[in-house]
C-alpha atoms as a PDB file:
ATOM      1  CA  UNK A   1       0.000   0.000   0.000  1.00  0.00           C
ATOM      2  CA  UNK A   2       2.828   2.592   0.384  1.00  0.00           C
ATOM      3  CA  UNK A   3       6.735   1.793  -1.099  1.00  0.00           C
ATOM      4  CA  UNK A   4       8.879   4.830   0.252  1.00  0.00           C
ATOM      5  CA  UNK A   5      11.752   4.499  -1.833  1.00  0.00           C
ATOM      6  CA  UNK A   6      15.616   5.685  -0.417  1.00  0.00           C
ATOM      7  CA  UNK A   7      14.347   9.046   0.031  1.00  0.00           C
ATOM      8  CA  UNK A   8      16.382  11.974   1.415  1.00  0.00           C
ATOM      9  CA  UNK A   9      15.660  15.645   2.013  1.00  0.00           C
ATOM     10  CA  UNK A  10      17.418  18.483   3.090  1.00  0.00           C
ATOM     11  CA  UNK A  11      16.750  21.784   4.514  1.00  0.00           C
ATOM     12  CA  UNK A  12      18.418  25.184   3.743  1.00  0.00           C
ATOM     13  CA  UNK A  13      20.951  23.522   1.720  1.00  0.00           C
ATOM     14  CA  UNK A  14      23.987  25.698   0.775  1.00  0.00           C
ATOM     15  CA  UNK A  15      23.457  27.651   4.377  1.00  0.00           C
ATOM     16  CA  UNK A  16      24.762  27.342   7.830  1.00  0.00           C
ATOM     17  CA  UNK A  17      21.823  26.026   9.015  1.00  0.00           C
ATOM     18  CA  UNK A  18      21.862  22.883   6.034  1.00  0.00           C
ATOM     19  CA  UNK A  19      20.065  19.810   7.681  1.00  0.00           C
ATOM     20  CA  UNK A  20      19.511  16.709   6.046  1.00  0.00           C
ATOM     21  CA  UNK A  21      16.562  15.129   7.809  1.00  0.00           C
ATOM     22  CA  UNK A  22      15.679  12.332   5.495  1.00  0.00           C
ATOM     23  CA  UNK A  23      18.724  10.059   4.507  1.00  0.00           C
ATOM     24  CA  UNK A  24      18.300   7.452   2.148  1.00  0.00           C
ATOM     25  CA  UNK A  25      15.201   6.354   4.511  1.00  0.00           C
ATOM     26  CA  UNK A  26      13.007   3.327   2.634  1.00  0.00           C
ATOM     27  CA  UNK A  27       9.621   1.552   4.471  1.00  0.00           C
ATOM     28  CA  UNK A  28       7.169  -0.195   2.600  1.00  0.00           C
ATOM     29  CA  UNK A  29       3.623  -0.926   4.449  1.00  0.00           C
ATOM     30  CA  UNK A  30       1.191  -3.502   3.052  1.00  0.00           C
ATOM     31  CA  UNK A  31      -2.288  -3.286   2.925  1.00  0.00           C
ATOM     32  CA  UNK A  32      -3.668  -3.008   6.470  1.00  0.00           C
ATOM     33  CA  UNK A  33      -0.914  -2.482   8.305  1.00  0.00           C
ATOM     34  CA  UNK A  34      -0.925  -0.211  11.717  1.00  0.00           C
ATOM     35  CA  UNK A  35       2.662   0.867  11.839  1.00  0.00           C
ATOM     36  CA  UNK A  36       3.511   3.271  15.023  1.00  0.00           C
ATOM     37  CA  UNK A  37       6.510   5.716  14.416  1.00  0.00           C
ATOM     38  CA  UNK A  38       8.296   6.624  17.797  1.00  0.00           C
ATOM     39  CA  UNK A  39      12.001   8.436  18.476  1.00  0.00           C
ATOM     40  CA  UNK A  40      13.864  11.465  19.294  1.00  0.00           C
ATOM     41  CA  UNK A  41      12.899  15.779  18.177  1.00  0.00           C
ATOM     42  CA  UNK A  42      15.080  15.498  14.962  1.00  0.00           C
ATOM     43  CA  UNK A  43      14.669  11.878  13.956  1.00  0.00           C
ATOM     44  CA  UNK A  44      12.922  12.740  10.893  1.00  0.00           C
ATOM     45  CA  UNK A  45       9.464  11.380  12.100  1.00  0.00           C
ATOM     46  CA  UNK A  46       6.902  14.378  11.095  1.00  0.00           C
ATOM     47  CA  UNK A  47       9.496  15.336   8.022  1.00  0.00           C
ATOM     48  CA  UNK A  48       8.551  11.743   6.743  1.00  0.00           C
ATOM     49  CA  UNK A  49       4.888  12.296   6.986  1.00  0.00           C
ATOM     50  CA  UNK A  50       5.478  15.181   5.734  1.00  0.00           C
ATOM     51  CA  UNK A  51       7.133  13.937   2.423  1.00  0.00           C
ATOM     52  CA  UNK A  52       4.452  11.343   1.977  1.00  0.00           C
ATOM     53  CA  UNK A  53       1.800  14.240   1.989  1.00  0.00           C
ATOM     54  CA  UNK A  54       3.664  16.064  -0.326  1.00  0.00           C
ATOM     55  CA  UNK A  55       4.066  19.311   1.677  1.00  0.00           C
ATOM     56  CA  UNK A  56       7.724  19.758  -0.391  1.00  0.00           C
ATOM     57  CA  UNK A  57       9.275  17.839  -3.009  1.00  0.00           C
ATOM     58  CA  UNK A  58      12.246  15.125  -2.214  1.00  0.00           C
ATOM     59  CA  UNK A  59      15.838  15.689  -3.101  1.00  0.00           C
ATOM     60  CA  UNK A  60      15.444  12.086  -4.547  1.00  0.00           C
ATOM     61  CA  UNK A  61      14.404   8.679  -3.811  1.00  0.00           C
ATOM     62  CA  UNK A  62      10.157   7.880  -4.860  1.00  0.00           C
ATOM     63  CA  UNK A  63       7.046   7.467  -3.194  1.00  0.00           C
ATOM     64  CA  UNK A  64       4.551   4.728  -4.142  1.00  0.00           C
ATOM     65  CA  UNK A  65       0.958   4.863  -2.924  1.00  0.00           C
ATOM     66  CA  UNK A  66      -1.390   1.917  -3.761  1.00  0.00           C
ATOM     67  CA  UNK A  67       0.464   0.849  -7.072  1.00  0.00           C
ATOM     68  CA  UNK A  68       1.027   4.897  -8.169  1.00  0.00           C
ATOM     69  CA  UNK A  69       4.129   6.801  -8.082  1.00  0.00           C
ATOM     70  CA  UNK A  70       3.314   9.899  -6.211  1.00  0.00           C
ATOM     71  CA  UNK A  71       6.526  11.211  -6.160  1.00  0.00           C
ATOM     72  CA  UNK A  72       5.820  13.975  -8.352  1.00  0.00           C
ATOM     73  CA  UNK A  73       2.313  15.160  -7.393  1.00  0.00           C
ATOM     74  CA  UNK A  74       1.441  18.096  -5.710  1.00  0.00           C
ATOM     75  CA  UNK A  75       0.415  17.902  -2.139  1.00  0.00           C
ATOM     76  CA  UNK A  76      -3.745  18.734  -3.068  1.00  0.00           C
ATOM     77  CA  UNK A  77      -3.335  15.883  -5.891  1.00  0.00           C
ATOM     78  CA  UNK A  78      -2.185  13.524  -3.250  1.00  0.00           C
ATOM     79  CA  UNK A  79      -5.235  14.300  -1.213  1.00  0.00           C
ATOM     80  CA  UNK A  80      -7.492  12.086  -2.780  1.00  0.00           C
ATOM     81  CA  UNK A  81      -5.141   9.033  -1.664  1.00  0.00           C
ATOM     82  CA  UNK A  82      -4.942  10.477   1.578  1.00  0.00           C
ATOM     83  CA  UNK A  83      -6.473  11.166   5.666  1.00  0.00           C
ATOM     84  CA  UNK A  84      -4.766  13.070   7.769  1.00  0.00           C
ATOM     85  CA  UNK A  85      -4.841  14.201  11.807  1.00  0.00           C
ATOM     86  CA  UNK A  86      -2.820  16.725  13.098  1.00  0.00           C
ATOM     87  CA  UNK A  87      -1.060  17.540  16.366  1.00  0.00           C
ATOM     88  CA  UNK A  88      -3.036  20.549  17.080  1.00  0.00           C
ATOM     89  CA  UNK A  89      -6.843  20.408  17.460  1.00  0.00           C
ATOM     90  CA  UNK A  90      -7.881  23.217  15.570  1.00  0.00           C
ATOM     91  CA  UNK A  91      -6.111  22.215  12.543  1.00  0.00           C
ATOM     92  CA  UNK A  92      -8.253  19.722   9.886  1.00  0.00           C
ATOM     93  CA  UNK A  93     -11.716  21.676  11.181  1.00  0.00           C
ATOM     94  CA  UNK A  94     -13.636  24.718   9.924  1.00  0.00           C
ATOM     95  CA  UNK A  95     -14.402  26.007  13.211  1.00  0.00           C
ATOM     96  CA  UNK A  96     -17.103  28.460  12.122  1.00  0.00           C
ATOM     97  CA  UNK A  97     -18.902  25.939  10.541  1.00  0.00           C
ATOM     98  CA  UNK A  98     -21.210  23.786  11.774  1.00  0.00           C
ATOM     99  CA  UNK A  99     -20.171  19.986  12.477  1.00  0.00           C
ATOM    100  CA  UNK A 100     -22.690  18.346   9.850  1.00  0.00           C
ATOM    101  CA  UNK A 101     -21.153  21.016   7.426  1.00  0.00           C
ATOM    102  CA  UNK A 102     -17.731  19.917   8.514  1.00  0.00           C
ATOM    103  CA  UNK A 103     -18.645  16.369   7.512  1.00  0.00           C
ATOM    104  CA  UNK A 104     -20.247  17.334   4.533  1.00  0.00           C
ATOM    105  CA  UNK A 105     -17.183  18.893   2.979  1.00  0.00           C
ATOM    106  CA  UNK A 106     -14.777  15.930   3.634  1.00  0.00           C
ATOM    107  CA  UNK A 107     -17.480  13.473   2.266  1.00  0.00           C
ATOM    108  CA  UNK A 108     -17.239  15.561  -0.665  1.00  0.00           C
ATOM    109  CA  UNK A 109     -13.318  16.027  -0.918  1.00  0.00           C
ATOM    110  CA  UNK A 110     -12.032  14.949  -4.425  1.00  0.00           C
ATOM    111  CA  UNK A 111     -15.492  14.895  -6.273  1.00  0.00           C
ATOM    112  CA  UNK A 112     -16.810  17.102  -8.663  1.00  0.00           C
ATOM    113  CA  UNK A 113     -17.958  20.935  -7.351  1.00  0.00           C
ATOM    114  CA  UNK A 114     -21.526  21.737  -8.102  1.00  0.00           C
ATOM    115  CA  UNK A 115     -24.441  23.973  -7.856  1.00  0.00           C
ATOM    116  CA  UNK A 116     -26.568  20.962  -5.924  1.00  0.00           C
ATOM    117  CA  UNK A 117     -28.007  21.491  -2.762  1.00  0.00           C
ATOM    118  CA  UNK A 118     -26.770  21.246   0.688  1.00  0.00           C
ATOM    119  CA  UNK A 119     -27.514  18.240   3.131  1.00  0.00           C
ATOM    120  CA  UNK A 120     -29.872  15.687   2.192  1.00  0.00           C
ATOM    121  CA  UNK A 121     -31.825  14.680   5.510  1.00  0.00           C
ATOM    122  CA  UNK A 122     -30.462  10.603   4.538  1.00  0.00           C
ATOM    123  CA  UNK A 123     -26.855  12.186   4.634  1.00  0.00           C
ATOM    124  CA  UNK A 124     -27.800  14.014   7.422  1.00  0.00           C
ATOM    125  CA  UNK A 125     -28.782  10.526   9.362  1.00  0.00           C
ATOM    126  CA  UNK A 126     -25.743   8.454   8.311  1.00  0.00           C
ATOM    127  CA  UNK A 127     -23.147  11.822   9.963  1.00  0.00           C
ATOM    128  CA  UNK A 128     -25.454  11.178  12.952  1.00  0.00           C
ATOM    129  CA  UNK A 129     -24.862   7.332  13.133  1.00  0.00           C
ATOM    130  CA  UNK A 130     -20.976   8.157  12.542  1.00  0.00           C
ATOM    131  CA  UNK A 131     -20.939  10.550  15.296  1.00  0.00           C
ATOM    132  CA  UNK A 132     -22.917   8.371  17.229  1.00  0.00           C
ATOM    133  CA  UNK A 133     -20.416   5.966  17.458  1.00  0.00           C
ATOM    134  CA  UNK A 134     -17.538   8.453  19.011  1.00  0.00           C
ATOM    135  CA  UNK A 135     -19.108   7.890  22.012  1.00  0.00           C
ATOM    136  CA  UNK A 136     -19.364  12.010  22.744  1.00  0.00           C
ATOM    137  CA  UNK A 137     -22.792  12.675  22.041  1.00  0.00           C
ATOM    138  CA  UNK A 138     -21.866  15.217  19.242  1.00  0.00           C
ATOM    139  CA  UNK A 139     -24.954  13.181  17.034  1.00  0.00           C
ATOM    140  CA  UNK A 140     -27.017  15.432  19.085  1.00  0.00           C
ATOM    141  CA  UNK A 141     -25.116  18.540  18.281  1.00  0.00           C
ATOM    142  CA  UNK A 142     -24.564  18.164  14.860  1.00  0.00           C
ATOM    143  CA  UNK A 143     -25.876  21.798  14.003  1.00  0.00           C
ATOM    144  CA  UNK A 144     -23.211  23.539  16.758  1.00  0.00           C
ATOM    145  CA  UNK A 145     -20.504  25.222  15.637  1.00  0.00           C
ATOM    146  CA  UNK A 146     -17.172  22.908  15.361  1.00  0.00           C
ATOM    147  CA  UNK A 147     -15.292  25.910  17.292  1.00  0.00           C
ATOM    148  CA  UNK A 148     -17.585  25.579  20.189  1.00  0.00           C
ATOM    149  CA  UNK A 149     -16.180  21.759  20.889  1.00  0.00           C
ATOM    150  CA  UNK A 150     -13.166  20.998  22.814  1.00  0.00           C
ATOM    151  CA  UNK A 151      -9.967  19.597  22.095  1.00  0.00           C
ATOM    152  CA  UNK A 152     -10.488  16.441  22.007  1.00  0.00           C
ATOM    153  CA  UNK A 153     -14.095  16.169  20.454  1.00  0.00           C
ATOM    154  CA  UNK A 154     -12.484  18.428  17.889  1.00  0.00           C
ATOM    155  CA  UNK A 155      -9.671  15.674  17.355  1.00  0.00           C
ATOM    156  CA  UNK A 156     -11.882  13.015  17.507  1.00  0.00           C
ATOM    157  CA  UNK A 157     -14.364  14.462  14.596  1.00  0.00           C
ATOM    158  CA  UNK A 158     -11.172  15.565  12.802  1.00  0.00           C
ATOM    159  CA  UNK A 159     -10.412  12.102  13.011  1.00  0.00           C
ATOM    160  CA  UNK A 160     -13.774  10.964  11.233  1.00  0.00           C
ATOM    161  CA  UNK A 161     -13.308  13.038   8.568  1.00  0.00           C
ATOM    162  CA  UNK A 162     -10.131  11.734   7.344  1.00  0.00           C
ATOM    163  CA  UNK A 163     -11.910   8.641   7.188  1.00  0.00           C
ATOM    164  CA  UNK A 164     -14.867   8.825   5.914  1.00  0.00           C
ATOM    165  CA  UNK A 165     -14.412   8.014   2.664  1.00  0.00           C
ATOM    166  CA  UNK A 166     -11.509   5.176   3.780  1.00  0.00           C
ATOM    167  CA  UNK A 167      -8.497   6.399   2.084  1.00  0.00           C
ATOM    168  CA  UNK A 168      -5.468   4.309   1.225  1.00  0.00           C
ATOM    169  CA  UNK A 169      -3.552   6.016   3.858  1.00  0.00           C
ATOM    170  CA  UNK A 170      -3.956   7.240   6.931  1.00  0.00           C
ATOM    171  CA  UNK A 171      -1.120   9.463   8.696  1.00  0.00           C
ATOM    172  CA  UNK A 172      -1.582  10.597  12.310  1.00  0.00           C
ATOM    173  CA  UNK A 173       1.012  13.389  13.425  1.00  0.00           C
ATOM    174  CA  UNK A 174       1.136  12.999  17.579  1.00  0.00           C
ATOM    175  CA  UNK A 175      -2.530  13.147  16.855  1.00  0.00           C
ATOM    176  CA  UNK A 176      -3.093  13.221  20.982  1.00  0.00           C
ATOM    177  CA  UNK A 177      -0.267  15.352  21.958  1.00  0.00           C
ATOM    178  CA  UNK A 178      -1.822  17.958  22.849  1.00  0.00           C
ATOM    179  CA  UNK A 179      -5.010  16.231  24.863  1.00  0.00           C
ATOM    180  CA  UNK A 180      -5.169  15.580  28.015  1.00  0.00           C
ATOM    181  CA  UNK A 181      -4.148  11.876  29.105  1.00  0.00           C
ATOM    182  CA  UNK A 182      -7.977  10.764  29.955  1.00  0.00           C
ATOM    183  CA  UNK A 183      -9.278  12.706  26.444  1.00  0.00           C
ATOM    184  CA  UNK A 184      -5.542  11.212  24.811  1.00  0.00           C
ATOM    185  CA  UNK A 185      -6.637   7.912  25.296  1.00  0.00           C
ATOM    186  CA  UNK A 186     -10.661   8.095  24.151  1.00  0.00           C
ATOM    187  CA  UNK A 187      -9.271   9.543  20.997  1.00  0.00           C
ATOM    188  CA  UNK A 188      -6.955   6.491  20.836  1.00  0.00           C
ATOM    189  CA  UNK A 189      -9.525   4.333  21.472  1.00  0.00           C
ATOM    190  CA  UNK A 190     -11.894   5.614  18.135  1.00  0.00           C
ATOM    191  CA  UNK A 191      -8.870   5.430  16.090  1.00  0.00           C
ATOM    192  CA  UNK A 192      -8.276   1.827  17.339  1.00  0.00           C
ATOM    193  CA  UNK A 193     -11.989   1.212  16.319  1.00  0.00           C
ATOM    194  CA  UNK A 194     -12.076   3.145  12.482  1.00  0.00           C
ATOM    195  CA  UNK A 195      -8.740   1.266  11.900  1.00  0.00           C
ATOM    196  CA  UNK A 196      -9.574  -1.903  12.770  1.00  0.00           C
ATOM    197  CA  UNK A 197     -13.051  -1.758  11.352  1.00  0.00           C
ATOM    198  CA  UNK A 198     -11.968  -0.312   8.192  1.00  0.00           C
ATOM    199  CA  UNK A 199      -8.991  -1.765   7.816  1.00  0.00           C
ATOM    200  CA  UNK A 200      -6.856   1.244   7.152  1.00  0.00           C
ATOM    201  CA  UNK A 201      -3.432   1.090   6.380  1.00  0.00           C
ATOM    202  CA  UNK A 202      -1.858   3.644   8.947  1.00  0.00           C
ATOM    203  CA  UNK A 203       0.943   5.727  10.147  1.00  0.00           C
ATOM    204  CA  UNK A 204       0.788   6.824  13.581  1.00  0.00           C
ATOM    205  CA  UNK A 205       3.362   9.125  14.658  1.00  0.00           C
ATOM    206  CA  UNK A 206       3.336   9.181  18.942  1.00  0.00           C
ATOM    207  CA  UNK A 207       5.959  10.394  21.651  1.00  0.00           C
ATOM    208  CA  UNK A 208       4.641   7.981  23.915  1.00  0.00           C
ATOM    209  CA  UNK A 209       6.386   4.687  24.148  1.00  0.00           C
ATOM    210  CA  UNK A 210       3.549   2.744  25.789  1.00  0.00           C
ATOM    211  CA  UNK A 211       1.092   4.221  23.470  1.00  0.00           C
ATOM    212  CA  UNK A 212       3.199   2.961  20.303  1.00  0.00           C
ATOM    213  CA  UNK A 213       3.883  -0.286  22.052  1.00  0.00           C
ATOM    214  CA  UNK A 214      -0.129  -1.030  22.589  1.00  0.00           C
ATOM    215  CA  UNK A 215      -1.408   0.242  18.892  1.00  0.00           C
ATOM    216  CA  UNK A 216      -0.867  -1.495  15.933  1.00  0.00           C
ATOM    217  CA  UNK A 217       0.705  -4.638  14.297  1.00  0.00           C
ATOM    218  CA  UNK A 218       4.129  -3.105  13.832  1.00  0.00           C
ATOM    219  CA  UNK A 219       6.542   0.021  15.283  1.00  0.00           C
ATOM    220  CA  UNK A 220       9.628   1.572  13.940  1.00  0.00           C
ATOM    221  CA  UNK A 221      11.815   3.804  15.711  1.00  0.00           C
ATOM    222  CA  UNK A 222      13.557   6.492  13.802  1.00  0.00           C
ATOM    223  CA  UNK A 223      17.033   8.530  14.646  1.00  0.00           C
ATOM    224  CA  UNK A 224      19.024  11.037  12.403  1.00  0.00           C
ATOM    225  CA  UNK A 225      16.500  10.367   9.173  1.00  0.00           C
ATOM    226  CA  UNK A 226      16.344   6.586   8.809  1.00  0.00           C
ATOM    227  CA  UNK A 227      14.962   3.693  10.616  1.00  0.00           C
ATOM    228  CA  UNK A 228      17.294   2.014  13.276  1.00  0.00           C
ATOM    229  CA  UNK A 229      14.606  -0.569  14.394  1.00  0.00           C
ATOM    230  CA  UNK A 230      11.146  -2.234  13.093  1.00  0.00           C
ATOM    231  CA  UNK A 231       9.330  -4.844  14.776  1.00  0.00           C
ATOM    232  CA  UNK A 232       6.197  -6.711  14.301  1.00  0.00           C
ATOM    233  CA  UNK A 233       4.164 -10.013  14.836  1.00  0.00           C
ATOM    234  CA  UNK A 234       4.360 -11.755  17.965  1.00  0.00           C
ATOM    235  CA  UNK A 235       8.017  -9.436  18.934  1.00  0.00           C
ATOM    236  CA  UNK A 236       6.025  -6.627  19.260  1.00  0.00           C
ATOM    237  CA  UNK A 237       3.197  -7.773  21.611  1.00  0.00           C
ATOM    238  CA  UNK A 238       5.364  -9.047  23.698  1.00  0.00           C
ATOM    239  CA  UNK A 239       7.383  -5.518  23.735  1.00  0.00           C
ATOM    240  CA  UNK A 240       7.868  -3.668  27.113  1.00  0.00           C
ATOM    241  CA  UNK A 241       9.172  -0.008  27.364  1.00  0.00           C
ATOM    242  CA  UNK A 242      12.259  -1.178  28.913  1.00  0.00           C
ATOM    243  CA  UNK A 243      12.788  -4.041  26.184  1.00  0.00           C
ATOM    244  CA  UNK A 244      12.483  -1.238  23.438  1.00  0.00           C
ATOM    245  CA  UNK A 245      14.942   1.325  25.454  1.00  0.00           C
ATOM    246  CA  UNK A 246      17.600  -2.431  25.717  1.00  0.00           C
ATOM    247  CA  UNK A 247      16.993  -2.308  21.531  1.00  0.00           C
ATOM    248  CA  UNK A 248      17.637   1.045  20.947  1.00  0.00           C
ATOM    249  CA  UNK A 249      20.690   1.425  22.667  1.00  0.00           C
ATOM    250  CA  UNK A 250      22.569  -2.133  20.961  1.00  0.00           C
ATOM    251  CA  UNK A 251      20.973  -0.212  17.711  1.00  0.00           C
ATOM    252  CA  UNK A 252      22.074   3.236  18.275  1.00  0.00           C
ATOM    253  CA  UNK A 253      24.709   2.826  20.356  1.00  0.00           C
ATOM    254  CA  UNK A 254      23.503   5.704  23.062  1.00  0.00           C
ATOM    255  CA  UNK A 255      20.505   5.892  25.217  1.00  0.00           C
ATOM    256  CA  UNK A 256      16.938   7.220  24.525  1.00  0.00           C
ATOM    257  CA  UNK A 257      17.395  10.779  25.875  1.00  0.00           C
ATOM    258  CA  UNK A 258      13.535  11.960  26.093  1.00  0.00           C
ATOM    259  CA  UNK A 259      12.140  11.605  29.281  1.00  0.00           C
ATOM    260  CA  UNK A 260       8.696  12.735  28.060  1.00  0.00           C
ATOM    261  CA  UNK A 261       8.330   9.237  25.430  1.00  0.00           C
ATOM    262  CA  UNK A 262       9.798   6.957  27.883  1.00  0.00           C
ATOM    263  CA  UNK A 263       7.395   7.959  30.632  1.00  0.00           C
ATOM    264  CA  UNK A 264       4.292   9.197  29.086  1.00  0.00           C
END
């Protein structure tokens, strides 16, 4: 489902401030796979997503999504492959629209603009049943304004909306960073349930080693651009904290210095 290809990427090359944050890094995900990315600020993990999305192009190296080389697209072409949650809340929503509207426009990302009318009451009841099954009781507030909504029932919508129409990708950014550890873990929970039920292939970025131990069928840790570790299958449900800390020190060859992923 995605081939990422010995890709590399720098930043302000030619400068003092020239940083390579990709280097030669390759991953290839097959179809349903729930890959957690975890490791240090710098490892490359967000600059990855980031190149997958198509936010700049690569230096070199290819990205395949689904059988089609995406390498060369623009980010709003790659969309239609696409779902994406971000770190911060308020990103991914219209927050002066209401939350029906909201879903509205991501069930209608990639088709066809037109001069048709808005919400059809049968649309209307299927948002309702999707919301319904966040477990926040926003089916009964579908006509508030998404800016009214905290933090975490504004990740957790933002969350249904890059998956309502089930793309062939789904990247999450430290999509509960910024929650509270109670909310954190709800919104965890609905993605668990959307991946699961749709079988999404996903990339879930997290600074939380226990969090990217307990989700998904595989994990990856990065460091300086590239992958030092990647395990799956039974290894990986087996995995504690301190087991992952053992591996990335024979891989690295120096100890996990944030204090914030190792403890939660």
């Amino acid at each position: 489902m995605l081939e990422i290809k010995d890709i590399y990427k720098t930043f302000n090359a030619g400068t003092v401030n020239e940083k390579t944050a990709l280097k030669g890094l390759s991953l290839t995900l097959e179809d349903g796979d729930f890959v957690t990315v975890i490791g240090g600020n710098g490892a490359g993990k967000s600059t990855m997503l980031n190149a997958i999305a198509g936010v700049w192009p690569l230096d070199s190296g290819s990205i395949v999504i689904d059988g089609t080389d995406v390498t060369k697209l623009k980010e709003y072409k790659r969309a239609k492959f696409l779902g994406r949650v971000f770190q911060d809340p308020m990103t991914g929503t219209a927050a002066t629209m209401e939350i029906e509207e909201n879903l509205a426009l991501a069930m209608r990302r990639g088709d066809r603009r037109t001069l048709r009318g808005g919400i059809k009451e049968k649309e209307r009841q299927k948002y309702k049943e999707m919301l319904a099954t966040l477990g926040l009781g926003l089916e009964e507030r579908m006509t508030s304004k998404v800016g009214l909504l905290s933090g975490g029932q504004r990740q957790a919508l933002t969350l249904l909306m890059a998956t309502l129409k089930k793309p062939k990708l789904l990247l999450l950014d430290e999509h509960t960073a910024a929650l509270d550890p109670k909310t954190a873990a709800k919104v965890l929970e609905t993605t668990d349930t959307i991946v699961n039920r749709d079988h999404l292939t996903t990339l879930m970025i997290t600074h939380n080693m226990k969090d990217a131990i307990a989700h998904g069928n595989r994990l990856i840790m990065m460091m300086d651009g590239n992958i030092i570790l990647d395990i799956r299958g039974e290894e990986k449900k087996k995995l504690t904290v301190s087991d992952l800390l053992h591996k990335f020190e024979e891989a690295s060859g120096e100890e996990f210095a944030s204090d914030k992923a190792i403890l939660g």
